[in-house]
C-alpha atoms as a PDB file:
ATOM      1  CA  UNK A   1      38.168  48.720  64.311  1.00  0.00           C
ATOM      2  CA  UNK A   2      41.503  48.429  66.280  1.00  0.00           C
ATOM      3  CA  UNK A   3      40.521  51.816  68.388  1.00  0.00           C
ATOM      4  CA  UNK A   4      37.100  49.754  69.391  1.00  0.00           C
ATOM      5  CA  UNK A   5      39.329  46.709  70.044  1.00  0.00           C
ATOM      6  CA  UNK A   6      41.902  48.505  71.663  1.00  0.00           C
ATOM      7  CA  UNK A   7      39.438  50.597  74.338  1.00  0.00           C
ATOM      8  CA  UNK A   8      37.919  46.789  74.783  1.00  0.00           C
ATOM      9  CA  UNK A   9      40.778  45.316  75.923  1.00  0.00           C
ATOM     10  CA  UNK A  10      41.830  48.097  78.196  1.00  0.00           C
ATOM     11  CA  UNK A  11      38.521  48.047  79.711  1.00  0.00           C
ATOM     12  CA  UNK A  12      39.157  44.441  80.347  1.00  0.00           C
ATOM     13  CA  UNK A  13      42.624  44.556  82.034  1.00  0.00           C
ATOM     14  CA  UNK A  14      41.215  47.169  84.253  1.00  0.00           C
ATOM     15  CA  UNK A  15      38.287  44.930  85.585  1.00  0.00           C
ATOM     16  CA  UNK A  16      40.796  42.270  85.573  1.00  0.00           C
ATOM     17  CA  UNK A  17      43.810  43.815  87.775  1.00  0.00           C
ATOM     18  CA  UNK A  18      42.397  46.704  89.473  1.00  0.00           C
ATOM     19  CA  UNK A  19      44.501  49.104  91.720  1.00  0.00           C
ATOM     20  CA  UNK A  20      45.944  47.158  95.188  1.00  0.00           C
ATOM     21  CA  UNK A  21      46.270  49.363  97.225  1.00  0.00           C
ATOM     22  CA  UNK A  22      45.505  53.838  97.422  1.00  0.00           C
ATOM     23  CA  UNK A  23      45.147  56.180  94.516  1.00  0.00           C
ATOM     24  CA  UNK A  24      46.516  59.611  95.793  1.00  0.00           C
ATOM     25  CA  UNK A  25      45.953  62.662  93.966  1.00  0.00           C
ATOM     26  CA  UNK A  26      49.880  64.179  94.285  1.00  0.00           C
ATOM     27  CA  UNK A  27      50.072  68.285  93.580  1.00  0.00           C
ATOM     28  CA  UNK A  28      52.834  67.903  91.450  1.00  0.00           C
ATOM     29  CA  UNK A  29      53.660  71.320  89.347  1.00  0.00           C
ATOM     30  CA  UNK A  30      50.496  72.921  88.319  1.00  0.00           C
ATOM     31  CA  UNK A  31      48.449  70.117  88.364  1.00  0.00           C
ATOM     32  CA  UNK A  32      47.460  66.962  90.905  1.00  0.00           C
ATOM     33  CA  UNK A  33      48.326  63.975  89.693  1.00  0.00           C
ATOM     34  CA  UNK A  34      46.960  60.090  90.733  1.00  0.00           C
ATOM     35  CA  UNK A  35      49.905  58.050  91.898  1.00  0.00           C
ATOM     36  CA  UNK A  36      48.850  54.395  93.289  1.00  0.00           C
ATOM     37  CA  UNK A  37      50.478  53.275  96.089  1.00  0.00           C
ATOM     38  CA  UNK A  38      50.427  49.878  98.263  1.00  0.00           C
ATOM     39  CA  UNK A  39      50.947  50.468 101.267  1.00  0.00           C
ATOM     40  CA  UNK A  40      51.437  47.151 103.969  1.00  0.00           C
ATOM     41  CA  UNK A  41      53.135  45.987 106.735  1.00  0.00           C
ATOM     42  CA  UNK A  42      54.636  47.946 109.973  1.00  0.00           C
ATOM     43  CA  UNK A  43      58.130  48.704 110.884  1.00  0.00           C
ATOM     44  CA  UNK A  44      60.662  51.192 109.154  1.00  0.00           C
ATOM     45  CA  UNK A  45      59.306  52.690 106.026  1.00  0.00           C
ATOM     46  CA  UNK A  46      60.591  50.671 102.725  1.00  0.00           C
ATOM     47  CA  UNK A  47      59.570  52.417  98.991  1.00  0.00           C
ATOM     48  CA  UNK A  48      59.889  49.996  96.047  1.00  0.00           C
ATOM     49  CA  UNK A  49      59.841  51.378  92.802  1.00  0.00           C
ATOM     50  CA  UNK A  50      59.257  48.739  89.527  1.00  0.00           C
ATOM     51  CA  UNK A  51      60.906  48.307  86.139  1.00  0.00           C
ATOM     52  CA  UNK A  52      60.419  48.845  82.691  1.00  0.00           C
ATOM     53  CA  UNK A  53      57.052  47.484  81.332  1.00  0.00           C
ATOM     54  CA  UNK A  54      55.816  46.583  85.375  1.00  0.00           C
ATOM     55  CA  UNK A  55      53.856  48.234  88.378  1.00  0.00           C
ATOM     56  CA  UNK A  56      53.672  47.689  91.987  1.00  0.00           C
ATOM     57  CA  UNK A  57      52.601  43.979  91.236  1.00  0.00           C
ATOM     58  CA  UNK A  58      55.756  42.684  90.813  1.00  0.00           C
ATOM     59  CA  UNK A  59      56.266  43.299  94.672  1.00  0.00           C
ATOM     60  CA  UNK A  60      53.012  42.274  96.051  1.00  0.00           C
ATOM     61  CA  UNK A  61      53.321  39.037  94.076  1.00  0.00           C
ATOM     62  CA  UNK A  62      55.487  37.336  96.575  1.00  0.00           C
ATOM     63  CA  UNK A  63      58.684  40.513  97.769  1.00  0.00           C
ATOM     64  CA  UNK A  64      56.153  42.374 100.426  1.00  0.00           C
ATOM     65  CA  UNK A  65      54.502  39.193 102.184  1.00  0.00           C
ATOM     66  CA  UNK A  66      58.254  38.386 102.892  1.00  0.00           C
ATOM     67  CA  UNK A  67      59.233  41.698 104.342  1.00  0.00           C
ATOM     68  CA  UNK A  68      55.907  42.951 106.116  1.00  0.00           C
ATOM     69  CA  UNK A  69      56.573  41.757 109.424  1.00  0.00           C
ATOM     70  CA  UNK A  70      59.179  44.402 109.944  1.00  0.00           C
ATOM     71  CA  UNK A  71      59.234  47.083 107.328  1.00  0.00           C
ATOM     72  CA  UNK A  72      56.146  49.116 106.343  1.00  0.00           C
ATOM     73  CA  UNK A  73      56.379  48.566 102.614  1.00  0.00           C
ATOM     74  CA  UNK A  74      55.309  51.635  99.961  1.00  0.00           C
ATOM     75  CA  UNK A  75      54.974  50.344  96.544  1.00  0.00           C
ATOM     76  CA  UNK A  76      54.075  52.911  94.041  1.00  0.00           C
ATOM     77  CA  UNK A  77      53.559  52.731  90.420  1.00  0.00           C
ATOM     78  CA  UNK A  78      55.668  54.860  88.484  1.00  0.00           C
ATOM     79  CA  UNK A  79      54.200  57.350  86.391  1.00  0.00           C
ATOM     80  CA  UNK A  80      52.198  56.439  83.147  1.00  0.00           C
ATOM     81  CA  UNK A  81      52.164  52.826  84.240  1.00  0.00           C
ATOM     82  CA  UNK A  82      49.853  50.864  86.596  1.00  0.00           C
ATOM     83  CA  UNK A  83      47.628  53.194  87.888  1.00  0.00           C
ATOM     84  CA  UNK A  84      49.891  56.220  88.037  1.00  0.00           C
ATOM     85  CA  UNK A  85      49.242  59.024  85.765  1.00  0.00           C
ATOM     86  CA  UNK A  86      51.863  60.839  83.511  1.00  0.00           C
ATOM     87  CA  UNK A  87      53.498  64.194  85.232  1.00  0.00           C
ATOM     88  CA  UNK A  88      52.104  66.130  82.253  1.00  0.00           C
ATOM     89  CA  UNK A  89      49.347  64.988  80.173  1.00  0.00           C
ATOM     90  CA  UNK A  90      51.091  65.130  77.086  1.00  0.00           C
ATOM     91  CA  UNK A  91      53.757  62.602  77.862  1.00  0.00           C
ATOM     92  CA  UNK A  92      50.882  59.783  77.003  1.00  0.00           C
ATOM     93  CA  UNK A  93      49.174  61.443  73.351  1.00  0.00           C
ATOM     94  CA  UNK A  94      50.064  60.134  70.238  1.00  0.00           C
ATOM     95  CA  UNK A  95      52.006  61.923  68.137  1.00  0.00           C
ATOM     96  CA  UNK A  96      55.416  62.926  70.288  1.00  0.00           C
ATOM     97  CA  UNK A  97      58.232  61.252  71.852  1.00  0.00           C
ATOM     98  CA  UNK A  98      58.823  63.021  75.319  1.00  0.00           C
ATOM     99  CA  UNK A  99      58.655  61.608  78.639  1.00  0.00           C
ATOM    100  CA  UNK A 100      59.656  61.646  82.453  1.00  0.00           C
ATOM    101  CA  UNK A 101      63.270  61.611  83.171  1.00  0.00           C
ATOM    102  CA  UNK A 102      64.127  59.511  85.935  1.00  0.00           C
ATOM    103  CA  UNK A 103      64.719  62.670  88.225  1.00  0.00           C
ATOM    104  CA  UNK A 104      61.100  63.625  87.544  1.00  0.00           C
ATOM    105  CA  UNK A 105      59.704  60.393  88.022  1.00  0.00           C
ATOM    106  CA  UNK A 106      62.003  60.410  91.365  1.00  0.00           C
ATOM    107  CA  UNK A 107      60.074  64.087  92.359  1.00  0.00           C
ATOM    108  CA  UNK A 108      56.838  62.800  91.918  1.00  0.00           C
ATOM    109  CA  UNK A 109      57.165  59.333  94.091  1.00  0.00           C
ATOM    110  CA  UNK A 110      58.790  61.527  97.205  1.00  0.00           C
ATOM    111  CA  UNK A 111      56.119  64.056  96.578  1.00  0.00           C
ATOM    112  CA  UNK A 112      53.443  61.129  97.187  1.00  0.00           C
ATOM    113  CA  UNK A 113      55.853  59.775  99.968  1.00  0.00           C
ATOM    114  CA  UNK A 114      55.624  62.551 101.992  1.00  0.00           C
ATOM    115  CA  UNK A 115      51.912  62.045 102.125  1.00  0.00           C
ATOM    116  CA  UNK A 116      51.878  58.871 103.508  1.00  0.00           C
ATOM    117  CA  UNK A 117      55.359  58.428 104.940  1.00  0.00           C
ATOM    118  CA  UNK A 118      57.565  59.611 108.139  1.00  0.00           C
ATOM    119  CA  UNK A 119      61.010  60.646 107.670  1.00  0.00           C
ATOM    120  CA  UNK A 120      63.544  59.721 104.978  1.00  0.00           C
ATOM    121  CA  UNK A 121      62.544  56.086 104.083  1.00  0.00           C
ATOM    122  CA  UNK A 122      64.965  52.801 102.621  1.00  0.00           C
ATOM    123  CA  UNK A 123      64.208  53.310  98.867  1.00  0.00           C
ATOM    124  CA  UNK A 124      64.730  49.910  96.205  1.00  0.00           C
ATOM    125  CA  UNK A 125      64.365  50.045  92.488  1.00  0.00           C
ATOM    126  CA  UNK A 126      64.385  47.310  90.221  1.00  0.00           C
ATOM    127  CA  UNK A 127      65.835  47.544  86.818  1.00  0.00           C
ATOM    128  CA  UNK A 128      64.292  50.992  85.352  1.00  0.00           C
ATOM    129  CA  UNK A 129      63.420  51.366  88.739  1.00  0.00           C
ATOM    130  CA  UNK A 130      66.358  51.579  90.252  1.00  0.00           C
ATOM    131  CA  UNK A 131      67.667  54.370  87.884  1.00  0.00           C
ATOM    132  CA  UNK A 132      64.833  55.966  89.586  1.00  0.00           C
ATOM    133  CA  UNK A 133      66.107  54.987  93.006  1.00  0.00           C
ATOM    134  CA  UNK A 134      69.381  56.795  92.451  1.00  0.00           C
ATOM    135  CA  UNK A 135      67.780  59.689  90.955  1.00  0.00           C
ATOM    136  CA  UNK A 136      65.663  59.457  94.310  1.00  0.00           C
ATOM    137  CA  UNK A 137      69.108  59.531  96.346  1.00  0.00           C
ATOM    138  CA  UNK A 138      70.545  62.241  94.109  1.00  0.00           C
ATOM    139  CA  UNK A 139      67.799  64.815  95.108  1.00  0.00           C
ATOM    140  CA  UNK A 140      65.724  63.893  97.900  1.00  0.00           C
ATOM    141  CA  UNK A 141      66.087  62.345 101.624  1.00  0.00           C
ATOM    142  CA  UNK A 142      66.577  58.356 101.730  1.00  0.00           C
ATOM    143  CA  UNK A 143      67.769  56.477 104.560  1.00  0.00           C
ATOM    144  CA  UNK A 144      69.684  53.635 102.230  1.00  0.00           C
ATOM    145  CA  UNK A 145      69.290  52.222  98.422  1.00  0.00           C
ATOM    146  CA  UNK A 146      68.578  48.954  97.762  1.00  0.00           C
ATOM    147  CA  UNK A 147      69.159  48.662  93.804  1.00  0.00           C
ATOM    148  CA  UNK A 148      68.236  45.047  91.934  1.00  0.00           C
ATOM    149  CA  UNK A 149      69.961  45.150  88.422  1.00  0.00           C
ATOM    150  CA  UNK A 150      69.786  48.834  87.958  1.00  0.00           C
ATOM    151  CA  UNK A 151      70.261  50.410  84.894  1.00  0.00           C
ATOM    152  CA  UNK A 152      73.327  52.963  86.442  1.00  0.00           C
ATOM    153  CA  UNK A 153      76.024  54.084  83.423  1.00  0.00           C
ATOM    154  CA  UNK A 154      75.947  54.392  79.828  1.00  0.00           C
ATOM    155  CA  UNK A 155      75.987  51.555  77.794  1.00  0.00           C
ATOM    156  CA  UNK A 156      76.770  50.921  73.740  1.00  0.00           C
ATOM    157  CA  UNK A 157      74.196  50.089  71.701  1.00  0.00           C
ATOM    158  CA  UNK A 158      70.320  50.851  71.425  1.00  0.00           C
ATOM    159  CA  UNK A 159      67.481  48.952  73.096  1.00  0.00           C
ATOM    160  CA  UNK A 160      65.647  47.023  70.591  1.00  0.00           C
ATOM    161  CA  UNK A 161      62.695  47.322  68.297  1.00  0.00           C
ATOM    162  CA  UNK A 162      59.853  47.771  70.562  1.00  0.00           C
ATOM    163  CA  UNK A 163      60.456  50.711  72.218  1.00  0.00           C
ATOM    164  CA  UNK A 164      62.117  52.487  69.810  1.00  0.00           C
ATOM    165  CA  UNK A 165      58.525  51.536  67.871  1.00  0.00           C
ATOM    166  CA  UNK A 166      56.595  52.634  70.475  1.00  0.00           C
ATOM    167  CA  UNK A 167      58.525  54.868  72.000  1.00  0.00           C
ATOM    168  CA  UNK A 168      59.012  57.529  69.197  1.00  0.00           C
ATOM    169  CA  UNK A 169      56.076  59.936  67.756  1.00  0.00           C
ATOM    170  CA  UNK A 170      55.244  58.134  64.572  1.00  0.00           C
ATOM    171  CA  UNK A 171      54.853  54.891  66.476  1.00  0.00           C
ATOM    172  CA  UNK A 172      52.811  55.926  69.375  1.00  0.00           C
ATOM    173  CA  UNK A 173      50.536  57.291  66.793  1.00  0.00           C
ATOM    174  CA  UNK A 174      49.859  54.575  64.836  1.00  0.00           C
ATOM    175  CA  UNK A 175      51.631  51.607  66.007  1.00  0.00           C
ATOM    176  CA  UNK A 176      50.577  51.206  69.624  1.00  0.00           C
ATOM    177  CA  UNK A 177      46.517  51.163  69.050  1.00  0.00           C
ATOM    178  CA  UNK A 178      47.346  48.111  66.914  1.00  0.00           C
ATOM    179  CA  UNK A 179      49.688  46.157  69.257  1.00  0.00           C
ATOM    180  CA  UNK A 180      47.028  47.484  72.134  1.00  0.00           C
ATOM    181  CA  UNK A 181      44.746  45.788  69.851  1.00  0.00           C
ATOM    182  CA  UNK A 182      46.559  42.918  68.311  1.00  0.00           C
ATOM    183  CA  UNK A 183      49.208  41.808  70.611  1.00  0.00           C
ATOM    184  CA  UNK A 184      47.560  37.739  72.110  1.00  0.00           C
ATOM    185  CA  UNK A 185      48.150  36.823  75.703  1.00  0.00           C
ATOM    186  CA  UNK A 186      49.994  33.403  75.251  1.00  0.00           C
ATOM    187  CA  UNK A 187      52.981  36.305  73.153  1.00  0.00           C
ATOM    188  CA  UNK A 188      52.073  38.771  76.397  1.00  0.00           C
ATOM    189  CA  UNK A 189      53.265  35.728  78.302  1.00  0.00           C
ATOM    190  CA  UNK A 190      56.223  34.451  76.434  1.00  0.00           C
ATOM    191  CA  UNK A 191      57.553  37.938  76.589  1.00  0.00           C
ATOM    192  CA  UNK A 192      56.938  37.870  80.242  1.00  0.00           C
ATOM    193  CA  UNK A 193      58.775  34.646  80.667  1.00  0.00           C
ATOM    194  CA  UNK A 194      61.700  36.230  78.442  1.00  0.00           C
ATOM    195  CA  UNK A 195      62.037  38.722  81.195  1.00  0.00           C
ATOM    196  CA  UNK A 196      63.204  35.673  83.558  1.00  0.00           C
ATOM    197  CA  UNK A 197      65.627  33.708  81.487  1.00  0.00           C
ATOM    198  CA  UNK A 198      67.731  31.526  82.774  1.00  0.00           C
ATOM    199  CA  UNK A 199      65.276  31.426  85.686  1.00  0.00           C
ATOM    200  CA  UNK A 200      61.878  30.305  85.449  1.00  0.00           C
ATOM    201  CA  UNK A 201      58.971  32.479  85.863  1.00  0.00           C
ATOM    202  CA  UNK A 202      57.369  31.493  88.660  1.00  0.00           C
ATOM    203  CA  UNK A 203      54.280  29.846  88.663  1.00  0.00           C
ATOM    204  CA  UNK A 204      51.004  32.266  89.129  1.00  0.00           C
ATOM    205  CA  UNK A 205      53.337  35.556  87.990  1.00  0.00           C
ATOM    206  CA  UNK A 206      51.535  35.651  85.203  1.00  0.00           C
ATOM    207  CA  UNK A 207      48.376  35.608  86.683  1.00  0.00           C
ATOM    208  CA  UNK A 208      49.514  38.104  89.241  1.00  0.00           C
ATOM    209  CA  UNK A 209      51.112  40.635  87.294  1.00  0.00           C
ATOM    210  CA  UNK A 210      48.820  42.225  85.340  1.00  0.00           C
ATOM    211  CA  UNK A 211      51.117  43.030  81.911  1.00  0.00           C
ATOM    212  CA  UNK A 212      47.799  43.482  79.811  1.00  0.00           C
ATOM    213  CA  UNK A 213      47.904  46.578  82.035  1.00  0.00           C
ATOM    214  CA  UNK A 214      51.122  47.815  80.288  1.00  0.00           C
ATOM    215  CA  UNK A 215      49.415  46.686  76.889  1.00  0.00           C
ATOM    216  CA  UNK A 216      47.356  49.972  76.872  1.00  0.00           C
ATOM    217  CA  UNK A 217      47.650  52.834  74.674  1.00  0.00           C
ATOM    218  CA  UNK A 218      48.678  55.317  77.130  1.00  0.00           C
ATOM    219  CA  UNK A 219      50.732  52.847  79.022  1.00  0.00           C
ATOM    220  CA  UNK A 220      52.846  51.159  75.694  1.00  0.00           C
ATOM    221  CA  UNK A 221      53.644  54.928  74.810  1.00  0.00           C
ATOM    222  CA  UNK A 222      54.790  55.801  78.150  1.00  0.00           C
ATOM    223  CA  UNK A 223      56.666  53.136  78.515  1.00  0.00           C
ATOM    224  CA  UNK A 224      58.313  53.224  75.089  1.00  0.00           C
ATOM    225  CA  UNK A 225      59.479  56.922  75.738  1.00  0.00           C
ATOM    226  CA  UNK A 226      61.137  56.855  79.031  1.00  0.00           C
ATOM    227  CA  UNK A 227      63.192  53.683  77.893  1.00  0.00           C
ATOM    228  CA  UNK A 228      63.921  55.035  74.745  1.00  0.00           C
ATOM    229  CA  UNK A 229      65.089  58.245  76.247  1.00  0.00           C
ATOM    230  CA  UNK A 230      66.827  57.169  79.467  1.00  0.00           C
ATOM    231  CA  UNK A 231      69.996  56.534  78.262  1.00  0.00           C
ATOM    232  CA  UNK A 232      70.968  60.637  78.092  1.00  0.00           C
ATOM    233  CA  UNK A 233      69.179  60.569  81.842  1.00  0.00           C
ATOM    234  CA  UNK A 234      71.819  57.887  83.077  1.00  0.00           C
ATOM    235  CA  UNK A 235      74.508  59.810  81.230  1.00  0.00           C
ATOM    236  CA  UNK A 236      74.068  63.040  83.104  1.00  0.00           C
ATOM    237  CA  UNK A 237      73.142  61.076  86.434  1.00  0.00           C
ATOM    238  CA  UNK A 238      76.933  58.925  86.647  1.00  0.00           C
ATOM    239  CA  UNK A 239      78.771  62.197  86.565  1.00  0.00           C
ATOM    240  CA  UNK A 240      76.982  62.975  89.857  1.00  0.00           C
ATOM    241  CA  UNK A 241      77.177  59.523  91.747  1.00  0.00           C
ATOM    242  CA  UNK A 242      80.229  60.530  93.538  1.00  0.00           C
ATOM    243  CA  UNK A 243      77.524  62.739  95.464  1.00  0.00           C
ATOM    244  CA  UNK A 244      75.654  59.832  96.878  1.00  0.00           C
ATOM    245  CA  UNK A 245      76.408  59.739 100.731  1.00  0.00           C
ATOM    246  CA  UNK A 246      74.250  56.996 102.211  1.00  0.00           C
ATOM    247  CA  UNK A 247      74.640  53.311 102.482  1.00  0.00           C
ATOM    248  CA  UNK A 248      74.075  51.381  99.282  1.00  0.00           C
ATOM    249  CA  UNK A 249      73.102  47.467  98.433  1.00  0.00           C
ATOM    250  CA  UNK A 250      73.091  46.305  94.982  1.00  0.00           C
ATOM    251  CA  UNK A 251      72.224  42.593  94.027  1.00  0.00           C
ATOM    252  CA  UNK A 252      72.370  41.502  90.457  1.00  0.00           C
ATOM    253  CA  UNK A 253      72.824  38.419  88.475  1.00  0.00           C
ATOM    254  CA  UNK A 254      75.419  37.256  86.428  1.00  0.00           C
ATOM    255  CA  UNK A 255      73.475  35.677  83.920  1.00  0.00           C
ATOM    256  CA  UNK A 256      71.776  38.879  83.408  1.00  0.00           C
ATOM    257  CA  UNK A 257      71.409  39.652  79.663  1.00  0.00           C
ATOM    258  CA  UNK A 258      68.914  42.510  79.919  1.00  0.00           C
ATOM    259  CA  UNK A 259      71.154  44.633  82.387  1.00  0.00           C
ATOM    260  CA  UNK A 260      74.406  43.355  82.263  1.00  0.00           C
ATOM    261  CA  UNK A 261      76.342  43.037  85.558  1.00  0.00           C
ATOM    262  CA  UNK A 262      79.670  44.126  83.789  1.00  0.00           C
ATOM    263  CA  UNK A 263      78.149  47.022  82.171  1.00  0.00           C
ATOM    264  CA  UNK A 264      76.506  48.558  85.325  1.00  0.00           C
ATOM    265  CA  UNK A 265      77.230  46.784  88.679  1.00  0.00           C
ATOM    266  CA  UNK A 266      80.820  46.259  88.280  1.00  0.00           C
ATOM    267  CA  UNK A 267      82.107  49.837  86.936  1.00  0.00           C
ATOM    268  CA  UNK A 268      79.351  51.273  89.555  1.00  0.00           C
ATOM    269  CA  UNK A 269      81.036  49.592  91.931  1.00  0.00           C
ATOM    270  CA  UNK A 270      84.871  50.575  90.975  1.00  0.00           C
ATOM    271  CA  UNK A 271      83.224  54.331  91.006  1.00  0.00           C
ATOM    272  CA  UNK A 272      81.392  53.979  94.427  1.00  0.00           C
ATOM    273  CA  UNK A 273      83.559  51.541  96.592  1.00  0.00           C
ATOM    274  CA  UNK A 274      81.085  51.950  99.420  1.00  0.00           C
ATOM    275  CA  UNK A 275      78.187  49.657  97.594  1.00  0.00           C
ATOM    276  CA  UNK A 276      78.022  46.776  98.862  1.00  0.00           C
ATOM    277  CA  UNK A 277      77.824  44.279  95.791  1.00  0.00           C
ATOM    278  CA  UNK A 278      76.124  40.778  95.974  1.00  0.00           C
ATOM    279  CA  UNK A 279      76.143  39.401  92.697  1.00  0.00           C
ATOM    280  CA  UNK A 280      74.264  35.880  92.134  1.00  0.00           C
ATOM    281  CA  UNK A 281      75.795  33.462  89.733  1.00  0.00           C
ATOM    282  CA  UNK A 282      73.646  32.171  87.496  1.00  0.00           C
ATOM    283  CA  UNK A 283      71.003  34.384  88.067  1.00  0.00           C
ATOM    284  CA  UNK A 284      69.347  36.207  85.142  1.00  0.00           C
ATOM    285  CA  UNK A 285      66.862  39.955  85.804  1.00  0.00           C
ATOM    286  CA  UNK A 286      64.591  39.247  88.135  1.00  0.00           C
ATOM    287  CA  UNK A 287      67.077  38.503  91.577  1.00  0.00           C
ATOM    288  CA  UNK A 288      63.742  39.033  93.502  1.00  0.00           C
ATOM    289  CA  UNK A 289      62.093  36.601  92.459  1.00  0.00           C
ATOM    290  CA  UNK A 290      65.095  34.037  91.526  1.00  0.00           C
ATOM    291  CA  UNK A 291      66.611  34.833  94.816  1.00  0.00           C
ATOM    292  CA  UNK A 292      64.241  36.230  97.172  1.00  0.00           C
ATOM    293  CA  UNK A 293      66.414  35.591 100.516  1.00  0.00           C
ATOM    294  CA  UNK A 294      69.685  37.322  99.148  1.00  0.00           C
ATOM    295  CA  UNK A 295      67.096  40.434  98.150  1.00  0.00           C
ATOM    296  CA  UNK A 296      66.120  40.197 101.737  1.00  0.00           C
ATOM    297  CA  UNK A 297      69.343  40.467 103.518  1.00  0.00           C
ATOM    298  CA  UNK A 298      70.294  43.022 101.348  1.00  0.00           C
ATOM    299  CA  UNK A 299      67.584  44.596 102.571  1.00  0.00           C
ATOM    300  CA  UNK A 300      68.269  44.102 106.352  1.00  0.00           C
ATOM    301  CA  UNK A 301      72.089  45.026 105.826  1.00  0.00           C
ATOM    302  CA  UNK A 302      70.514  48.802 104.434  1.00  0.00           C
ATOM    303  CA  UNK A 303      68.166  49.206 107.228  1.00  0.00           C
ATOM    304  CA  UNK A 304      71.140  47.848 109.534  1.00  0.00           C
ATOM    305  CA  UNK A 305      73.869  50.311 108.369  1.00  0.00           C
ATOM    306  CA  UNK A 306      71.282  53.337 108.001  1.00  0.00           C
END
């Protein structure tokens, strides 16, 4: 009963938030492998790279139409979420706990960059997605980093129930068919919302972003894994940071609970005196959307000093 109710409900996200934008088949390794990108706009080439739990919707909600006019914007999905498939097929089945590092994950989104793109290109991440972004400037060409509330050094602590539920092999077993199946909207929404606090969630996010997408089997378990792993990624990745030689912005919030400022941006910026910090008081995870313009001139100041 909850497999029939959990291929239902994937079928229905699907229909109701398709793919945006191209679904390029990347030879990655052995094997191709789809990787959706949206590609607008003309000007200098811009890649954006999501968060935890996202996919390229986050940008085309309201981040590209502000930007188009003079940067060609690349937004990929990263791999097992969105429309992006998993680097190896086994990172999604039930019954194991492995998945992408953010250096692989990195690989795979400048391997389907250099299909569509022209030279080294600006590169922003968002939360998870920023980890990605540095892993991006770590081992391949980049012009600048723009990083919103990146996940950078090694924290204390774990990182909650849900992935480490969904994220180990027991749980994506026999766990995430029943949240695929179980798990309502309005709590799909509230969690959403949670993602925002202080700041509101603005109005028609919801409706734009498409988290039902991230509700699917394949997705929850992907998801679950690379969070639930990363923090041994970002361990290894700091003690290389002193490597990165290009011009770096990094916006984040003070009120950010999910990312911390003075866990990440702070010491990051004590260990890289280059970045160029903006930190917005007040704001909580989502500086994007809470503060579009400041995400904008960051953006303008990387392109400027590349």
């Amino acid at each position: 009963m909850a497999e029939a109710r959990a291929r239902a409900r994937e079928r229905a996200a699907e229909a109701a938030f398709p793919p945006e934008g191209r679904i390029l088949d990347v030879p990655f390794r052995d094997r191709p492998v789809p990787v959706h990108a949206v590609v607008r706009g003309r000007g200098p080439d811009l890649v954006l790279i999501h968060g935890a739990s996202g996919n390229s919707r986050d940008f085309t909600f309201d981040l590209i139409d502000r930007l188009s006019d003079r940067y060609r914007c690349i937004a990929f999905d990263r791999p097992g979420l969105g429309y992006t498939g998993n680097t190896d097929p086994a990172y999604a089945r039930a019954f194991t706990s492995r998945a992408e590092s953010p250096a692989e994950q990195a690989a795979l989104l400048a391997a389907a960059y250099a299909e569509l793109g022209d030279g080294p290109p600006l590169v922003l991440g968002h939360s998870f997605g920023g980890t990605v972004a540095l892993a991006w400037g770590l081992g391949h060409p980049a012009r600048a980093l723009v990083l919103l509330a990146p996940v950078a050094l090694e924290w204390q602590g774990g990182l909650g129930a849900i992935p480490t539920l969904t994220g180990s092999a027991a749980g994506g077993g026999l766990a995430v068919p029943l949240l695929t199946a179980a798990v309502p909207d309005g709590l799909l929404r509230r969690i959403t919302q949670g993602i925002f606090v202080p700041d509101p969630m603005p109005a028609g996010y919801f409706a734009h972003i498409g988290a039902q997408l991230t509700l699917r089997r394949d997705s929850l378990r992907s998801n679950g894994r690379q969070v639930n792993g990363l923090k041994p990624h970002v361990t290894a990745m700091q003690a290389r940071y002193r490597e990165l030689a290009l011009p770096i912005e990094w916006v984040h919030g003070t009120a950010d609970t999910i990312v911390p400022h003075h866990v990440h941006a702070l010491p990051f910026k004590v260990r890289h005196p280059a970045t160029n910090l903006t930190l917005l008081d007040g704001v909580g995870h989502m500086p994007h959307h809470a503060d579009p313009a400041a995400v904008v001139a960051a953006i303008d100041r990387a392109n400027a000093a590349a």
